[in-house]
Protein backbone atom coordinates (compact mmCIF):
# COMPACT_ATOMS: atom_id res chain seq x y z
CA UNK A 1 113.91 -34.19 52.53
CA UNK A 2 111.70 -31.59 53.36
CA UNK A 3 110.13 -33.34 55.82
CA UNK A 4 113.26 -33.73 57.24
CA UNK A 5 114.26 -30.30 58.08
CA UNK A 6 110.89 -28.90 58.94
CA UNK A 7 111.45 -31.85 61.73
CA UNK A 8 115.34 -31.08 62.63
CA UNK A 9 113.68 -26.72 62.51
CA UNK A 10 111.24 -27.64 64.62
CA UNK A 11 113.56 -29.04 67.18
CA UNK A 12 115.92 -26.30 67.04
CA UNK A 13 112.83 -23.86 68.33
CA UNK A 14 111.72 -26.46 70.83
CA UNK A 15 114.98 -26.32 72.43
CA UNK A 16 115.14 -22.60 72.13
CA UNK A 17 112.31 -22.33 74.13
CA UNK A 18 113.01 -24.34 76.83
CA UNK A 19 116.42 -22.74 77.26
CA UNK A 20 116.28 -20.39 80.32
CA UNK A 21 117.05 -16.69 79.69
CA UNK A 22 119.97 -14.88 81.97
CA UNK A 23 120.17 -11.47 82.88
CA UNK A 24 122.45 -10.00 80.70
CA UNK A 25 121.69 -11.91 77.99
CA UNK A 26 123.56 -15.06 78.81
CA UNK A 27 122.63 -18.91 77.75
CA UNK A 28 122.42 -21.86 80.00
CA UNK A 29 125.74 -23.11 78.19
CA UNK A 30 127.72 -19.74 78.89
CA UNK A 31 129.46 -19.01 81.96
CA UNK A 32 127.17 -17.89 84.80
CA UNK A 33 129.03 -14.88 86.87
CA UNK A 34 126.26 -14.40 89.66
CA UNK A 35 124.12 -17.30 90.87
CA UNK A 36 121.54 -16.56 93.01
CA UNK A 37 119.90 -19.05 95.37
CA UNK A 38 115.82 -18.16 97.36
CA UNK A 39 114.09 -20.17 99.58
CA UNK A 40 110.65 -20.47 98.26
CA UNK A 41 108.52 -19.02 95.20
CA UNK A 42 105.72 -19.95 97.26
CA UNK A 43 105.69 -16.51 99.29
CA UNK A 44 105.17 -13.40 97.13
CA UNK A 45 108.23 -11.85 99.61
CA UNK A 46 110.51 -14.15 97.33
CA UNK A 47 108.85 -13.14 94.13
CA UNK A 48 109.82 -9.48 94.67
CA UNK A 49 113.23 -10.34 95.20
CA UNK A 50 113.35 -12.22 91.88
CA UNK A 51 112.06 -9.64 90.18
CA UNK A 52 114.35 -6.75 90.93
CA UNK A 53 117.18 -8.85 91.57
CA UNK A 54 117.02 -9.86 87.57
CA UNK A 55 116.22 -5.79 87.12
CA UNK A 56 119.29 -4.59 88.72
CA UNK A 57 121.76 -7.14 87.25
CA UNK A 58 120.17 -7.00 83.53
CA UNK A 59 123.44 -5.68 81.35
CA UNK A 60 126.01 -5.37 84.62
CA UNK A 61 126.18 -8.97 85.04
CA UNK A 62 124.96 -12.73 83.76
CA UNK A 63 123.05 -14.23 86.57
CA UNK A 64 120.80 -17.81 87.34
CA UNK A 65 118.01 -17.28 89.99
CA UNK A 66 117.10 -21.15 91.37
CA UNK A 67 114.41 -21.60 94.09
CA UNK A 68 114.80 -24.22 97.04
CA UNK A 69 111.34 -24.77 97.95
CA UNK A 70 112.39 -24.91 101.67
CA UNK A 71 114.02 -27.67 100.61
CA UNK A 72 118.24 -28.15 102.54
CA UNK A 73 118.68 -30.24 99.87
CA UNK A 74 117.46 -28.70 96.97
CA UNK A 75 119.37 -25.72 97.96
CA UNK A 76 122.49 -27.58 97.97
CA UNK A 77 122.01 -29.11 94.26
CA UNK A 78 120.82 -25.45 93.53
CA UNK A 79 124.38 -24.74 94.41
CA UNK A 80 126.08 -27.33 92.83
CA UNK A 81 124.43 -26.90 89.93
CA UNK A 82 125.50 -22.90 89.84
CA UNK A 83 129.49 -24.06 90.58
CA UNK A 84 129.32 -26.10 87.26
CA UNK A 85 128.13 -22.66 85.50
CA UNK A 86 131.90 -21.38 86.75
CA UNK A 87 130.07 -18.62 89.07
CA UNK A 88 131.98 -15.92 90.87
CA UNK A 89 129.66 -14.98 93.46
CA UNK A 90 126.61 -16.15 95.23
CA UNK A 91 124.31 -14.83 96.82
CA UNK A 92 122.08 -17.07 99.04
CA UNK A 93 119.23 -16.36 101.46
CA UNK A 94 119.15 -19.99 103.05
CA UNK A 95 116.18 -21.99 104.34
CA UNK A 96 117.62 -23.50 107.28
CA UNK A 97 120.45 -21.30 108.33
CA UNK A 98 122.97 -24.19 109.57
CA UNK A 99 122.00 -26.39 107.08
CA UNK A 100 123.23 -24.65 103.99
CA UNK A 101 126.80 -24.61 105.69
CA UNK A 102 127.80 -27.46 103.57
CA UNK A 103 126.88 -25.92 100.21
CA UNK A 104 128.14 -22.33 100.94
CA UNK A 105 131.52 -24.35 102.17
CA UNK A 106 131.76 -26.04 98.63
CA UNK A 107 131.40 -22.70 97.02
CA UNK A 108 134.06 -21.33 99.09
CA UNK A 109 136.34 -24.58 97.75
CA UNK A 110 135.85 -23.13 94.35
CA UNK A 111 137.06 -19.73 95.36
CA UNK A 112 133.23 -18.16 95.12
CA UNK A 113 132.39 -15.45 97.30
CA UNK A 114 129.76 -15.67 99.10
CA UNK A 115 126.97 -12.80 99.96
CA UNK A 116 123.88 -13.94 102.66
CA UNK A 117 120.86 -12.16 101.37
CA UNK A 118 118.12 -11.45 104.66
CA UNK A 119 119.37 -14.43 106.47
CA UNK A 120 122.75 -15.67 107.85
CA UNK A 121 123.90 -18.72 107.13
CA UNK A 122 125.49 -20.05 111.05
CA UNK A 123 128.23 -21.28 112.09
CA UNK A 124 130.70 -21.58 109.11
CA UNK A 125 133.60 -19.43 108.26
CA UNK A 126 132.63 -19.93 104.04
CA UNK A 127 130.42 -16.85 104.46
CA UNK A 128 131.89 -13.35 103.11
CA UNK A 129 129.73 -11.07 103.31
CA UNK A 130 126.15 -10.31 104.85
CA UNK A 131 122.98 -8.27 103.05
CA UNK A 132 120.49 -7.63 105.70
CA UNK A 133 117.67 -5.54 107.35
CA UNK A 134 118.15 -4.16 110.72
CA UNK A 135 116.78 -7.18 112.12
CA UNK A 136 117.45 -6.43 115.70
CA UNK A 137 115.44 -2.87 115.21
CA UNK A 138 112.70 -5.13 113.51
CA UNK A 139 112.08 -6.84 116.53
CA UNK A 140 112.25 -3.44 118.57
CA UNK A 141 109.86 -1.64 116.49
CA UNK A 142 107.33 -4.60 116.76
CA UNK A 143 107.46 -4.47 120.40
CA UNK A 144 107.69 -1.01 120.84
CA UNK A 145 104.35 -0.52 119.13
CA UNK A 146 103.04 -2.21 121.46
CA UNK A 147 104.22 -1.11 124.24
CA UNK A 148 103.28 2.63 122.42
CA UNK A 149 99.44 1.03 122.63
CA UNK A 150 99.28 0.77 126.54
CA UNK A 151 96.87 2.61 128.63
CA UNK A 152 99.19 4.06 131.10
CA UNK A 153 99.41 2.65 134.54
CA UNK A 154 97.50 -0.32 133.42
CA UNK A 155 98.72 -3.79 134.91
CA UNK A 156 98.02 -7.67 133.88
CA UNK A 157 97.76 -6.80 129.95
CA UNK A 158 97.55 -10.34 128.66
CA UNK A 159 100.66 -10.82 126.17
CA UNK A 160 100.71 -13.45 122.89
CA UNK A 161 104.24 -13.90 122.01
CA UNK A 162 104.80 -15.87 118.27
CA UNK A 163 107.92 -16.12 116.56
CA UNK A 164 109.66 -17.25 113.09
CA UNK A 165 111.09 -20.41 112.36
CA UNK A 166 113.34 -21.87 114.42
CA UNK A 167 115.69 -22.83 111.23
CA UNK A 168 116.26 -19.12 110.44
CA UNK A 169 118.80 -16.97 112.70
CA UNK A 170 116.59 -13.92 111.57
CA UNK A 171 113.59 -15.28 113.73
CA UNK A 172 115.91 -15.33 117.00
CA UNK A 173 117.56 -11.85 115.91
CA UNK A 174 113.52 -10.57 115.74
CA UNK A 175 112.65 -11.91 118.81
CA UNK A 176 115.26 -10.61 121.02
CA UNK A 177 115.22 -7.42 119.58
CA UNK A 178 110.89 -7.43 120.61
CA UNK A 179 112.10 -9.33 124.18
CA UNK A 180 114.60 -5.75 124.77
CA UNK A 181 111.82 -3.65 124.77
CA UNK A 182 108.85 -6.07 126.22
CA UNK A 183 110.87 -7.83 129.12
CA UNK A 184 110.88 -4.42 131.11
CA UNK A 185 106.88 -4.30 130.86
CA UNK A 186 106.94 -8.18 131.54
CA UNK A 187 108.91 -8.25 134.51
CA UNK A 188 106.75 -4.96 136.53
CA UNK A 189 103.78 -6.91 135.60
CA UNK A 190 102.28 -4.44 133.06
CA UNK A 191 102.45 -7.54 130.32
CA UNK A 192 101.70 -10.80 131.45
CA UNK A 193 102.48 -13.87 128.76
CA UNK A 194 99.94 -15.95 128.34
CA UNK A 195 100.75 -18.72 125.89
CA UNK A 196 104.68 -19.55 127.07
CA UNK A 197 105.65 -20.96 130.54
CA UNK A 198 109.67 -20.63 128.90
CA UNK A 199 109.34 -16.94 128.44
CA UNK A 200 107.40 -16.72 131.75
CA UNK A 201 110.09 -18.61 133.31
CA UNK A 202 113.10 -16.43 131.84
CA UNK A 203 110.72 -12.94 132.10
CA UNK A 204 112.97 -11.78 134.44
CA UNK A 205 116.20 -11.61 132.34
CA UNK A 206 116.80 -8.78 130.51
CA UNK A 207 119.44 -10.38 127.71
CA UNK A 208 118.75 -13.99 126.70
CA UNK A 209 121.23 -16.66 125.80
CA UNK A 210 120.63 -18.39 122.48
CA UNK A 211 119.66 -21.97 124.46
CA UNK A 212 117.03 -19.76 126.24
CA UNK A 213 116.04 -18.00 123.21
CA UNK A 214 115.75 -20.98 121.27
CA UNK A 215 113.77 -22.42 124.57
CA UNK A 216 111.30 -20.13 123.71
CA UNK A 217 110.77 -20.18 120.22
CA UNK A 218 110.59 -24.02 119.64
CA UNK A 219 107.63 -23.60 121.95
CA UNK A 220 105.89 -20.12 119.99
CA UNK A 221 107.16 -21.27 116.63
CA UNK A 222 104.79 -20.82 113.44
CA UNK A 223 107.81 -21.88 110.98
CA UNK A 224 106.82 -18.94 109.16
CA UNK A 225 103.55 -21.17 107.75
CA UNK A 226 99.94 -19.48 107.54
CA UNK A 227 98.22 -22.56 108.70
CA UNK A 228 100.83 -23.55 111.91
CA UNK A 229 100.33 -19.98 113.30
CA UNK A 230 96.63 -20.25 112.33
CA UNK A 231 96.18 -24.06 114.75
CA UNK A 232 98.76 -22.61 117.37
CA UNK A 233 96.57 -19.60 117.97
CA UNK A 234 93.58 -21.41 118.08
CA UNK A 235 94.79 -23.86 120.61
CA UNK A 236 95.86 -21.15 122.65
CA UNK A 237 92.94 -19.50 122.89
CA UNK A 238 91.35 -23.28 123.54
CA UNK A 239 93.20 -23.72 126.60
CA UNK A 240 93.23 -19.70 127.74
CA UNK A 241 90.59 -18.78 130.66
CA UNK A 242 88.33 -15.93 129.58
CA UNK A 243 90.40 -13.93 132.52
CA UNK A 244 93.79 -14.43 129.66
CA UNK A 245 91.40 -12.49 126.80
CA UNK A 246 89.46 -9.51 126.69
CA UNK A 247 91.95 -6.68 125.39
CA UNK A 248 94.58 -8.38 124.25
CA UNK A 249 98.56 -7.52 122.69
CA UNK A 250 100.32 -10.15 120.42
CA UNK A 251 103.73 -10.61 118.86
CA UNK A 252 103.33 -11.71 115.18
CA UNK A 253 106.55 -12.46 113.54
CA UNK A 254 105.47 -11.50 109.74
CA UNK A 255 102.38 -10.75 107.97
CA UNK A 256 101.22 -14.17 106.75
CA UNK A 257 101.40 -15.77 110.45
CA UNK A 258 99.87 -12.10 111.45
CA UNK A 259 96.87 -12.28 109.41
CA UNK A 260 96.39 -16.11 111.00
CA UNK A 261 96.32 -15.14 114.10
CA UNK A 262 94.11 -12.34 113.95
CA UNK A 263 91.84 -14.33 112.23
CA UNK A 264 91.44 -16.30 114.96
CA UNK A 265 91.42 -13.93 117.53
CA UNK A 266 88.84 -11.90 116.04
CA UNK A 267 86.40 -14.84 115.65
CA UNK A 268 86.99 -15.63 119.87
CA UNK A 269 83.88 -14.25 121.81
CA UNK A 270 86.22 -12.99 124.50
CA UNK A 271 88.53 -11.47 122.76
CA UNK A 272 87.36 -7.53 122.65
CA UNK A 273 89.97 -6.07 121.32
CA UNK A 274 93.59 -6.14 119.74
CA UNK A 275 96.79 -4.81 118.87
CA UNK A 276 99.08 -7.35 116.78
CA UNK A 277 102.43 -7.12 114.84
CA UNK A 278 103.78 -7.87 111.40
CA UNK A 279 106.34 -7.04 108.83
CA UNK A 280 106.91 -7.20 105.31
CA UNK A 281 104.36 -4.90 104.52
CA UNK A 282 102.52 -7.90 101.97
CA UNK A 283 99.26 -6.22 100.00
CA UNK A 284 96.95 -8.59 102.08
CA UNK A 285 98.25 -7.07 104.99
CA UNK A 286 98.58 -3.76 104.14
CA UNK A 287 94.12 -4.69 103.22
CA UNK A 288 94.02 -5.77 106.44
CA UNK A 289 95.48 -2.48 108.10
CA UNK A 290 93.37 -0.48 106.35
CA UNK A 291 90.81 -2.38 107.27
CA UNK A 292 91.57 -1.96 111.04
CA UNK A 293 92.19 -5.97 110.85
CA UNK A 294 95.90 -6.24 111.58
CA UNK A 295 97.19 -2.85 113.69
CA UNK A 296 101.25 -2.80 111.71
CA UNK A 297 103.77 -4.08 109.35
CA UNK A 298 107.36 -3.45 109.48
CA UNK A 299 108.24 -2.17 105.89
CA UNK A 300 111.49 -4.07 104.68
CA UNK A 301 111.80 -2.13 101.15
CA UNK A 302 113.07 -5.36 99.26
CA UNK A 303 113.94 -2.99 96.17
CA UNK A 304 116.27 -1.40 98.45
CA UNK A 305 117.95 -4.33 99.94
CA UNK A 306 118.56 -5.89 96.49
CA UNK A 307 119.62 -2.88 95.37
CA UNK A 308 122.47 -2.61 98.33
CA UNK A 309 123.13 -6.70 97.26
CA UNK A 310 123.77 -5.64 94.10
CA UNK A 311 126.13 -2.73 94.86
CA UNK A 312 128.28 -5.15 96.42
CA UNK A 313 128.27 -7.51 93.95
CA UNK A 314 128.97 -5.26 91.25
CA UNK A 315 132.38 -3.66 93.60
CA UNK A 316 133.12 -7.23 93.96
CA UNK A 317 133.24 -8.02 90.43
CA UNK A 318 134.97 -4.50 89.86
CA UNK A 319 138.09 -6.24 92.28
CA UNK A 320 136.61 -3.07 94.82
CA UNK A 321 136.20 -3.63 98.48
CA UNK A 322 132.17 -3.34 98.93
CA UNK A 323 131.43 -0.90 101.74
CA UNK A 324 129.73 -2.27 104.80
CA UNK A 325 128.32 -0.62 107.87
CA UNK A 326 128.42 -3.87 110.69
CA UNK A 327 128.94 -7.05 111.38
CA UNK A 328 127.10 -10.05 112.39
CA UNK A 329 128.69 -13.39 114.54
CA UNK A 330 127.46 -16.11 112.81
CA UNK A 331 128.78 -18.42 115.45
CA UNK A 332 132.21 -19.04 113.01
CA UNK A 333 133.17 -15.44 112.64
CA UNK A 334 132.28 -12.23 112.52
CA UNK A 335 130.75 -11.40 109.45
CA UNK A 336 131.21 -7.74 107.38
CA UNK A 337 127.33 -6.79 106.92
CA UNK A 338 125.82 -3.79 104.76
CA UNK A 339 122.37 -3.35 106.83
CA UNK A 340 119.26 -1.58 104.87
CA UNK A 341 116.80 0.64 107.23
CA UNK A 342 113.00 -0.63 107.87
CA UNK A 343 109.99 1.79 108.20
CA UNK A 344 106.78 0.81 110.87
CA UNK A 345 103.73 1.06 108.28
CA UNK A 346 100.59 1.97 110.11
CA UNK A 347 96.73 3.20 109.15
CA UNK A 348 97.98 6.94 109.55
CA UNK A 349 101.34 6.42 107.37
CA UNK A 350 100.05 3.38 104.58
CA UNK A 351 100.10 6.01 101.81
CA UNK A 352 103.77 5.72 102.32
CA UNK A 353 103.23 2.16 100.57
CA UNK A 354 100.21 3.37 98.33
CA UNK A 355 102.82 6.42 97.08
CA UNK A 356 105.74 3.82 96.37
CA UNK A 357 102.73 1.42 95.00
CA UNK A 358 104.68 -1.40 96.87
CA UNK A 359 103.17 -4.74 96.22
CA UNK A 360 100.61 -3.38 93.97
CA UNK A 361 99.06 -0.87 97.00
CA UNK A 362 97.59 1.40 94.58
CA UNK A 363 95.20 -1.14 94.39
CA UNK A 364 94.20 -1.16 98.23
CA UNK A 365 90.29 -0.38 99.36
CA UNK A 366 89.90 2.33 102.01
């Protein structure tokens, strides 16, 4: 007998144990008000989000956080599996942004609202609401630097142009808002591309269509992956003539594919010098600024943009119309957005990030 219910305890802690825990204090067999769906806990960018996403909501609201593991369909039993909790709103940052279309319609079937967290989900009218940077003014601040870089009057400044994935809206968005600022310098010959015969063909437009946009990416793609930026830059500097080196400017999409690329560059002979782009303002990136490796980061305060998620979310569940400042036409509709401002993180402003000790940057070596 006793045997018996030191066995049937022992169980009951087991499966305590491997119950998850809920913000606001809510069991796996409880209703679930807030499910929230990420595309990777691969990337510490996703890991931040977690983390204050579960801060903000502890006591306002019961939430699930799942992971998709850049996985479509993952992310759509990630879904599913939040409906059968009875949720009332999601929030979803999708991996491939027409892709989760289907699952965001089948939360709309169940009268869920649905909140896009960093990236849109295209071409569906199941999407509510929109939580984003300024993604546009990413790309323009990327490019801008830059441009800011130039000696004036200089001519035939060779120009590395990368970009995002070409699954995520937010890398075309980036990209066009760098190609507003760049084409100008492109098309008087003060840039000249290097490593795309599609933007060299186009260099002369000033406003790209999606189809050329997309002509261009799915050529300078590094699918947001460290390694695919890391072989693409080294086979472009394979087949470039030493004439396409020397001083050199280059359009990183994000800090991981930034960090790739300069590696590479910096390890080329003929390279003597150069400026290249980032953003999220990651720790090994912010090392590598102050370490003169990697020249800027776009800050994207991730604290602040779950904090504005969370605001709506909260109004929502109030029955309160959340405010929103834009909108966004994710090829459906237009869709209400609430847009969060970025800051351009340099050597002469990175105590702004030490100071806020984002991503651990009290930690950083100068």
């Amino acid at each position: 007998m006793k045997k018996s219910v030191k066995a049937i305890l022992g169980m009951l802690i087991l499966t305590a144990l491997t119950l998850p825990v809920f913000a606001g204090g809510a069991k796996e067999s409880a209703k679930i008000e807030v499910g929230i769906v990420l595309p990777t806990k691969d990337e510490p960018r996703w890991i931040q989000d977690e983390t204050q996403f579960l801060k903000l909501l502890e006591g306002k609201a019961s939430v699930q956080l799942l992971f998709s593991q850049g996985d479509s369909n993952k992310e759509k039993q990630n879904v599913e599996a939040l409906l059968n909790k009875g949720i009332k709103i999601l929030i979803i940052c999708p991996h491939d942004a027409t892709a989760a279309a289907a699952a965001v319609e089948a939360a709309k079937k169940d009268g869920v609202t649905v909140i896009c967290y960093d990236r849109l989900i295209t071409d569906t009218a199941a999407v509510d609401y929109y939580v984003t940077f300024d993604s546009f003014s990413v790309g323009v601040a990327q490019g801008q630097f830059l441009i800011d870089k130039l000696t004036p009057g200089k001519k035939g400044v060779p120009l590395y142009l990368y970009a995002g994935a070409a699954s995520d809206n937010n890398a075309f968005i980036f990209f066009e808002g760098a190609w507003s600022v760049l084409q100008p310098k492109i098309a008087d010959g003060t840039f000249v591309i290097k490593n795309s015969d599609k933007a060299v063909a186009l260099q002369n437009k000033t406003k790209l269509s999606r189809t050329e946009l997309a002509d261009i990416i799915n050529q300078v793609t590094t699918d947001w992956n460290f390694d695919i930026a890391k072989k693409k830059a080294a086979d472009n500097l394979t087949v470039a003539k030493t004439a396409d080196k020397g001083g050199v400017y280059i359009l990183a999409p994000n800090d991981g594919t930034a960090r790739a690329i300069a590696d590479e560059f910096s390890k080329d002979p003929d390279v003597t010098s150069f400026y290249i782009t980032g953003q999220d303002a990651e720790f090994a990136s912010a090392q590598y600024i102050a370490d003169g490796k990697q020249s800027m980061t776009v800050w994207k305060n991730t604290s602040t943009l779950a904090a504005d998620a969370i605001a709506m979310t909260t109004d929502i569940l109030a029955g309160k119309k959340p405010s929103t400042s834009s909108s966004y036409d994710n090829g459906s509709k237009q869709i209400p957005a609430k847009q969060t401002a970025v800051t351009v993180i340099t050597k002469d402003n990175i105590k702004l990030l030490v100071e806020a000790d984002y991503n651990g940057a009290r930690n950083l070596k100068f």
